[in-house]
C-alpha atoms as a PDB file:
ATOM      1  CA  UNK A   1      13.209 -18.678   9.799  1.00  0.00           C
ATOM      2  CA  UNK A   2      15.349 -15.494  10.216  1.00  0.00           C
ATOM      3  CA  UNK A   3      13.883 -14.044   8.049  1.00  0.00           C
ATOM      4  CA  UNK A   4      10.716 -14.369   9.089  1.00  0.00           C
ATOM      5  CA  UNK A   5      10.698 -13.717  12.454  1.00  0.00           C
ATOM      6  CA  UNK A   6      11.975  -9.896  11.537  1.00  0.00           C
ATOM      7  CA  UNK A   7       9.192  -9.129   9.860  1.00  0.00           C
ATOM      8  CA  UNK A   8       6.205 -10.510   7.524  1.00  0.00           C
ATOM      9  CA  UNK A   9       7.240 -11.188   4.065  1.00  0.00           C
ATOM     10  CA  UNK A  10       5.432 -12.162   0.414  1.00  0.00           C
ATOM     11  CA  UNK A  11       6.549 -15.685  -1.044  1.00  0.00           C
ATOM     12  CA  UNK A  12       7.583 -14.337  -3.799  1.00  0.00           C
ATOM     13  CA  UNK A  13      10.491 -12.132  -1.504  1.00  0.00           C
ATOM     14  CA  UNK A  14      10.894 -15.011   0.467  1.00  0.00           C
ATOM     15  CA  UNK A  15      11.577 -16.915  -2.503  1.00  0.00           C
ATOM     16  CA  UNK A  16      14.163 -14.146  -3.960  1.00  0.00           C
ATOM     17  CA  UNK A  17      15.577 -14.015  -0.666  1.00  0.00           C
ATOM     18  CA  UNK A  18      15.997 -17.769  -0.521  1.00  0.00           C
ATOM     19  CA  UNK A  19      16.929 -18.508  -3.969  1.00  0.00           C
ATOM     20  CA  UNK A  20      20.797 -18.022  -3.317  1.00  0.00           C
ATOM     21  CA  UNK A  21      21.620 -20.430  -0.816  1.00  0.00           C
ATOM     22  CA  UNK A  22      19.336 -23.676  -2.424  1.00  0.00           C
ATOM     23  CA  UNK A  23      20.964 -25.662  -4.672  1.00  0.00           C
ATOM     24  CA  UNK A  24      17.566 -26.276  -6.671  1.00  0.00           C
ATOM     25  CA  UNK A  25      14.461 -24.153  -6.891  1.00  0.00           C
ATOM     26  CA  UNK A  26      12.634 -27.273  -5.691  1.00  0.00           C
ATOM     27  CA  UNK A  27      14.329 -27.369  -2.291  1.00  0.00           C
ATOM     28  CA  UNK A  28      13.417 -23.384  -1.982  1.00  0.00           C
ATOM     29  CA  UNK A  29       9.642 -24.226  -3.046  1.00  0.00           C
ATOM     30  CA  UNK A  30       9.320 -27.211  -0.918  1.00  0.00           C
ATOM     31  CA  UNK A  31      10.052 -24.856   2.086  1.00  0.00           C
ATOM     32  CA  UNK A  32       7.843 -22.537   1.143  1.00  0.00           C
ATOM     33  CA  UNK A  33       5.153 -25.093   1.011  1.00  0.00           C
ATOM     34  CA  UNK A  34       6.073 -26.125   4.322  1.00  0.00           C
ATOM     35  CA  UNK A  35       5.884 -22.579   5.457  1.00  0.00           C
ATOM     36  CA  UNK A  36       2.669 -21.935   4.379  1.00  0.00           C
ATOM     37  CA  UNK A  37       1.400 -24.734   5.728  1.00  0.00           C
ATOM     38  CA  UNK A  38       2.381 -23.890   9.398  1.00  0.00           C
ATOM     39  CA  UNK A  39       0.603 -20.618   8.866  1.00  0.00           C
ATOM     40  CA  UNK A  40       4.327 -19.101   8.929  1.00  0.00           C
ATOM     41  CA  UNK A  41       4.066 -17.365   6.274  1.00  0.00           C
ATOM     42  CA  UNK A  42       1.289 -16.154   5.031  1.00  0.00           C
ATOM     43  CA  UNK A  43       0.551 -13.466   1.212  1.00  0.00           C
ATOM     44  CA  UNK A  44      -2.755 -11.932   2.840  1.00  0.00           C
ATOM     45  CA  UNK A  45      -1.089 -11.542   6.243  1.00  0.00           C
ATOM     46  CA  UNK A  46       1.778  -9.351   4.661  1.00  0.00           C
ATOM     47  CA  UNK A  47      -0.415  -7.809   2.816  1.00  0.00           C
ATOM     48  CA  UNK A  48      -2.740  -6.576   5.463  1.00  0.00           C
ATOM     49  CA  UNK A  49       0.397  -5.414   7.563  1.00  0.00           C
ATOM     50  CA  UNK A  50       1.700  -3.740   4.257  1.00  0.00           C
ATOM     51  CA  UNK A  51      -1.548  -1.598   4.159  1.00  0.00           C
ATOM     52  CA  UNK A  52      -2.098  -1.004   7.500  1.00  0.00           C
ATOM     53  CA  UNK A  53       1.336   0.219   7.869  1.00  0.00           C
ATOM     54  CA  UNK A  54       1.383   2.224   4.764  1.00  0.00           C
ATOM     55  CA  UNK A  55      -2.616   3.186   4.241  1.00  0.00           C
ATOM     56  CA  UNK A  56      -2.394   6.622   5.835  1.00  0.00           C
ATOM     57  CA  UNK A  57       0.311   8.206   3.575  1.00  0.00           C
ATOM     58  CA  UNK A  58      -1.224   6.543   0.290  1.00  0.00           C
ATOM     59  CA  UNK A  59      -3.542   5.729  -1.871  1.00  0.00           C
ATOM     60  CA  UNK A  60      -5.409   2.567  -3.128  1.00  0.00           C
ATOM     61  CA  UNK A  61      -3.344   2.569  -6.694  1.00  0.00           C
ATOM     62  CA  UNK A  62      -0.315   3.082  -5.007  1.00  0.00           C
ATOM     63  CA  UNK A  63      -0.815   0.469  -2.319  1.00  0.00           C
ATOM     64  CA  UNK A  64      -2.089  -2.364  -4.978  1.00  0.00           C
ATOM     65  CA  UNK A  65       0.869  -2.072  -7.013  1.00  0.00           C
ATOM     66  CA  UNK A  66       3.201  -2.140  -4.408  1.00  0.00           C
ATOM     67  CA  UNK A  67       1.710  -5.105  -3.571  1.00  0.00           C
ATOM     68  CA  UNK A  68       1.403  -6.093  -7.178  1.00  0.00           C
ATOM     69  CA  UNK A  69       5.269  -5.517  -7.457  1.00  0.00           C
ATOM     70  CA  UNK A  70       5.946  -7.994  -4.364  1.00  0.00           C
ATOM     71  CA  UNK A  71       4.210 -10.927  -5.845  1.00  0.00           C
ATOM     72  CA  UNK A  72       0.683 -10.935  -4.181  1.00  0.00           C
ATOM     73  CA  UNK A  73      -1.800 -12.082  -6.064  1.00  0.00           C
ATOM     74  CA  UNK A  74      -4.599  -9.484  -7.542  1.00  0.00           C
ATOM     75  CA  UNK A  75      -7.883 -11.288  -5.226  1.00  0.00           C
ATOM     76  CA  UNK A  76      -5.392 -11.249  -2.045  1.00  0.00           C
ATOM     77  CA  UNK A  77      -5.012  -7.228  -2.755  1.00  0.00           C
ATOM     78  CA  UNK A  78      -8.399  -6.597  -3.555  1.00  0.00           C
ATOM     79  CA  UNK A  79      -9.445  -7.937  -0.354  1.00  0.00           C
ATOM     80  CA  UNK A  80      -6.848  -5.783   2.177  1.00  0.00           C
ATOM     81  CA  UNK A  81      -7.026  -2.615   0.482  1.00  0.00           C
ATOM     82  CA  UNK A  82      -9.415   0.230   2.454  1.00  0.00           C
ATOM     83  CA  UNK A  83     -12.560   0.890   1.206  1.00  0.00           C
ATOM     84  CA  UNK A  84     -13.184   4.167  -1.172  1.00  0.00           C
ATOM     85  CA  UNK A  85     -14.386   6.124   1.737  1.00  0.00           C
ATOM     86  CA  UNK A  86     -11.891   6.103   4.374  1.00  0.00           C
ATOM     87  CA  UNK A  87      -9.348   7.069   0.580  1.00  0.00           C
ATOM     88  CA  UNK A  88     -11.083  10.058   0.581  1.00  0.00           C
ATOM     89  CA  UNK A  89     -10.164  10.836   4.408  1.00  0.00           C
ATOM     90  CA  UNK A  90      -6.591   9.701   3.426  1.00  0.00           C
ATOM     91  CA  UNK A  91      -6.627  12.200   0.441  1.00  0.00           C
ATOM     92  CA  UNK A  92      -7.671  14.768   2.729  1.00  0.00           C
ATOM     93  CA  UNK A  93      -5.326  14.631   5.383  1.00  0.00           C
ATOM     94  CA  UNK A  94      -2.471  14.324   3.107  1.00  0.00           C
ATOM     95  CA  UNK A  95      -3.274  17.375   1.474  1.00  0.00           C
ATOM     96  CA  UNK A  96      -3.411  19.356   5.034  1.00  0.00           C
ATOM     97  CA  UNK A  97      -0.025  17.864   5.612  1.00  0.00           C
ATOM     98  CA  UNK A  98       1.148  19.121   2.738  1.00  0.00           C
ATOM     99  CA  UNK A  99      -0.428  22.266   2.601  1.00  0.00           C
ATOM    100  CA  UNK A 100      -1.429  24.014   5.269  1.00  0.00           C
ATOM    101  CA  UNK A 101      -3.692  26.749   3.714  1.00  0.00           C
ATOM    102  CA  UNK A 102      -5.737  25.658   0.005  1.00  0.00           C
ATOM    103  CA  UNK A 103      -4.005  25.847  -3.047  1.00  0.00           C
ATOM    104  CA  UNK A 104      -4.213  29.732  -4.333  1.00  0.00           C
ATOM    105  CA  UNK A 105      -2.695  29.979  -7.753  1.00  0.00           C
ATOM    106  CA  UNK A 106      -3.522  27.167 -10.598  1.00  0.00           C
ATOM    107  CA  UNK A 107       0.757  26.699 -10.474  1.00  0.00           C
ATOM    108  CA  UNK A 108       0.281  25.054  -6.399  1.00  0.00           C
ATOM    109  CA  UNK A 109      -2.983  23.439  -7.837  1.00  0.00           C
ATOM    110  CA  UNK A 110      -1.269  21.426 -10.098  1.00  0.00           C
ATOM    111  CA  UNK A 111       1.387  20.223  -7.530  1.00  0.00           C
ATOM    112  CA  UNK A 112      -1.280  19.673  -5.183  1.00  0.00           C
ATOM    113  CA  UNK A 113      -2.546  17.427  -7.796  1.00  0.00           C
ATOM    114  CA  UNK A 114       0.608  15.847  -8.792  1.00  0.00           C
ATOM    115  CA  UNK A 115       1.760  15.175  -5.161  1.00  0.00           C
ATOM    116  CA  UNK A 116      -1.895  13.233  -4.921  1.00  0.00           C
ATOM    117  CA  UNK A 117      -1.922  11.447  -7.897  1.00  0.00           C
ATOM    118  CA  UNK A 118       2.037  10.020  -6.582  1.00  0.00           C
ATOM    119  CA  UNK A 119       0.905   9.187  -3.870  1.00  0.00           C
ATOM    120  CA  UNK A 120      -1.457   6.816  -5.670  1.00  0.00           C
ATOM    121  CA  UNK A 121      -5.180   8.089  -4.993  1.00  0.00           C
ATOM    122  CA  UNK A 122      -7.730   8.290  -7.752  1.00  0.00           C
ATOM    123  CA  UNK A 123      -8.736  11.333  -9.780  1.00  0.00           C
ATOM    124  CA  UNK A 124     -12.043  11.402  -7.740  1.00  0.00           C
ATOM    125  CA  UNK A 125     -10.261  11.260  -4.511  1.00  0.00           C
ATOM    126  CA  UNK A 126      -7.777  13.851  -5.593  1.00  0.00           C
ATOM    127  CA  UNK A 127     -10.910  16.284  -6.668  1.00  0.00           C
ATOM    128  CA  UNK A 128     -13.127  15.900  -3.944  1.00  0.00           C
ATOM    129  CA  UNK A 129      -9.622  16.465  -1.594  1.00  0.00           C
ATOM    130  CA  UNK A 130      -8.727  19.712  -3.463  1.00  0.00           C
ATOM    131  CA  UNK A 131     -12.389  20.953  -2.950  1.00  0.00           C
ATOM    132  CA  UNK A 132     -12.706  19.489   0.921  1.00  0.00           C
ATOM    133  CA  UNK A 133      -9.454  19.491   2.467  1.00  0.00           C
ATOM    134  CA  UNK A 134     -10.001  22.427   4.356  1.00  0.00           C
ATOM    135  CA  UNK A 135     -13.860  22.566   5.030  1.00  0.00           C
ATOM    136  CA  UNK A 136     -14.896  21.700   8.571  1.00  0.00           C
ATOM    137  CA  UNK A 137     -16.895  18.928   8.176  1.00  0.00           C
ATOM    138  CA  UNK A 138     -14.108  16.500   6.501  1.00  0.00           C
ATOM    139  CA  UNK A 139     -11.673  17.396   9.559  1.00  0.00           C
ATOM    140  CA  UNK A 140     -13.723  14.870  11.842  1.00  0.00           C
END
């Protein structure tokens, strides 16, 4: 219950976390059945705290493995990550973070591009950023 009450968690962390201190794996699942039972712990709950804590700095690839990494499952991600639109706005005002005037030689391009694509948003999203970043009408 420590654990929990710090902070939401995947099963499968919770599991890792638990693992240690059972003396079978079927004490440590039995628990977690328990847990998810009493709505205690919950995948698509950490999940949509993951990407609402995280979905302003990056991008739907980045976010979905992340998640992918932790142990949610692949319908549970598909459902919490922000729609394609509201990536683009992210793409943008990353970019502006990072740069504060438009990329003017094809060397800060690139790293425009690079820093993008690490920060897990789309090739689409990282074009239409690199062309709209600093027009008027995206700053809204």
């Amino acid at each position: 219950m420590a654990y929990l009450s710090r902070r939401e968690m995947s099963k499968a962390e919770l599991r890792r976390k638990l693992l240690p201190y059972a003396e079978e794996t079927e004490e440590v699942d039995a628990l977690l059945q328990e847990l998810a039972e009493r709505h205690w712990q919950s995948d698509s709950r950490y999940a949509e705290s993951y990407v609402h804590g995280k979905s302003s700095r990056y991008g739907r690839l980045r976010l979905a493995k992340s998640l992918s990494q932790q142990g949610v499952d692949e319908e549970t991600i598909a459902a919490v990550l922000p729609e394609p639109d509201a990536e683009r706005r992210t793409a943008c005002e990353v970019l502006r973070k990072k740069c504060k005037v438009p990329p003017a030689t094809p060397q800060e391009y690139a790293r425009a591009q690079r820093f993008l694509a690490y920060r897990g948003f789309s090739g689409e999203h990282i074009r239409y950023a690199l062309q709209h970043a600093w027009s008027e009408e995206d700053r809204e």
